[in-house]
Protein backbone atom coordinates (compact mmCIF):
# COMPACT_ATOMS: atom_id res chain seq x y z
CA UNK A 1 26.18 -36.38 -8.68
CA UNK A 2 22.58 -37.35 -9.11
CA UNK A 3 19.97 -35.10 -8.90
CA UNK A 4 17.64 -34.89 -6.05
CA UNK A 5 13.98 -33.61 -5.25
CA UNK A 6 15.11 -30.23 -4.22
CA UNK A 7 16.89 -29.84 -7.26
CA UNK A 8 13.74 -28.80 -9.59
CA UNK A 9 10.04 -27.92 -9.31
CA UNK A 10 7.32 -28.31 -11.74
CA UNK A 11 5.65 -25.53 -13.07
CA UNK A 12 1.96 -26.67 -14.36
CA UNK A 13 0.24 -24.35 -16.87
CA UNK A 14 -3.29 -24.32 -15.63
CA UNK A 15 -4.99 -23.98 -19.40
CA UNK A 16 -3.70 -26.58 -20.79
CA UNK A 17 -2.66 -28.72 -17.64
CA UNK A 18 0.74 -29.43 -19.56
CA UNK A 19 3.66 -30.04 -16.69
CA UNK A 20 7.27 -28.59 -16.89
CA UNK A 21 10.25 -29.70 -14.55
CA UNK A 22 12.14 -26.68 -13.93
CA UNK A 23 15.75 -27.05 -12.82
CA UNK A 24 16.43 -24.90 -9.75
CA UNK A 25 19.74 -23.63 -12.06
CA UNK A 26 17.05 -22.59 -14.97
CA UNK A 27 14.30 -20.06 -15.53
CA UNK A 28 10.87 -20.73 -15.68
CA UNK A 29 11.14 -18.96 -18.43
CA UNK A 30 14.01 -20.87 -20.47
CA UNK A 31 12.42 -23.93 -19.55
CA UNK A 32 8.89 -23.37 -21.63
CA UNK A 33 10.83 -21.50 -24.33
CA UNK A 34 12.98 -24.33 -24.82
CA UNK A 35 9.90 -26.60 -24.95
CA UNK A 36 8.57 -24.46 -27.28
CA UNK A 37 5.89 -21.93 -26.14
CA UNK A 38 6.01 -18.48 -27.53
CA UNK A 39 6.06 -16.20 -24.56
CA UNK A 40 6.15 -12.57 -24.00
CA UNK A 41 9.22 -10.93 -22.63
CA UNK A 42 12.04 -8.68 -23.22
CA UNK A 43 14.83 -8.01 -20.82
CA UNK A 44 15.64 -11.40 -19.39
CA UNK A 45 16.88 -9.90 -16.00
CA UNK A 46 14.02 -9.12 -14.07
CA UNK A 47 14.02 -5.54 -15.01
CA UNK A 48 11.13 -4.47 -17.61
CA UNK A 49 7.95 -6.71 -16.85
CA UNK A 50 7.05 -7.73 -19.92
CA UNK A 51 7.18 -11.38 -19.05
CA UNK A 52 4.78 -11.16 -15.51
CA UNK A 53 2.53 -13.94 -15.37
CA UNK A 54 0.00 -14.32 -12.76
CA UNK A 55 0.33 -17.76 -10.52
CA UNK A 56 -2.50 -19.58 -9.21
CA UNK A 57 -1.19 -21.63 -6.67
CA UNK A 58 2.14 -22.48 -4.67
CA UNK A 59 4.62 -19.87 -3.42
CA UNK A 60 7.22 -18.14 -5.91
CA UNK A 61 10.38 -16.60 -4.74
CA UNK A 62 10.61 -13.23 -6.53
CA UNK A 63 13.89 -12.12 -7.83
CA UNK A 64 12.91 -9.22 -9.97
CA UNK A 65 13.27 -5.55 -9.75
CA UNK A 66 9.56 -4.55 -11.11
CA UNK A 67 7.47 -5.14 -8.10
CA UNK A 68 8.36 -6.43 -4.30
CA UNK A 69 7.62 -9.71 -3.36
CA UNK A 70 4.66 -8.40 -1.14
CA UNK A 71 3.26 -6.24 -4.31
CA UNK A 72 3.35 -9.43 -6.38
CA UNK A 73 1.56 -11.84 -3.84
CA UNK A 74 -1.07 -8.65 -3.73
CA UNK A 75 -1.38 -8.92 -7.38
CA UNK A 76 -0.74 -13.06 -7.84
CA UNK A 77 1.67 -12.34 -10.55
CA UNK A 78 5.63 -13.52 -10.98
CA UNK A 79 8.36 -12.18 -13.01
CA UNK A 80 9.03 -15.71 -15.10
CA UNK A 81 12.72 -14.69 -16.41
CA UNK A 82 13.91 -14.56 -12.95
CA UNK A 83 11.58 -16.21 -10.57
CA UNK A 84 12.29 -19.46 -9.05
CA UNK A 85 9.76 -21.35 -6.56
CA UNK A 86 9.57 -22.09 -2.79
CA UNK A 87 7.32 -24.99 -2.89
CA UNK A 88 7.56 -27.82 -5.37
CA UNK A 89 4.89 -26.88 -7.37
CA UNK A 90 3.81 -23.47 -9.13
CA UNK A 91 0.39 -23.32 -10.98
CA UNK A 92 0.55 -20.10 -13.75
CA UNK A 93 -2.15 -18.95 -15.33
CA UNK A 94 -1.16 -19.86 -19.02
């Protein structure tokens, strides 16, 4: 089955402008690992924190336990082990 549009979103790092395709099925997270950027985190299931990020644009979907959704749209920050994206694009501040 080929893939469609819905099936990923890019996640744009706004320091160094670099792009990512994330895969709906993926994490932000395991995607910028696997293309090699050392990242802080821990846990892996949404749980401690230690990999919150703050977004600068486009519209996360929280699936974390550390803050709710409305606390991390207060804040502009997203849980990257866990968090996948309502629009197609999300801007982090990395």
């Amino acid at each position: 089955m080929d893939e469609g549009p819905d099936d990923s979103f890019v996640v744009q790092l706004a320091r160094s402008g670099r792009e990512f395709a994330v895969k709906r099925s993926d994490t932000i997270l395991g995607t910028l690992r696997d293309a090699g950027l050392d990242l802080a985190y821990s846990c892996e299931e949404g749980i401690c924190g230690a990999c919150e990020v703050k977004f600068l644009a486009g519209q996360p979907e929280h699936r974390d336990f550390v803050r709710t959704p409305e606390e991390h749209d207060q804040r502009s920050t997203v849980i990257i082990c866990q968090a996948g994206c309502k629009s197609q694009r999300l801007v982090l501040d990395l």
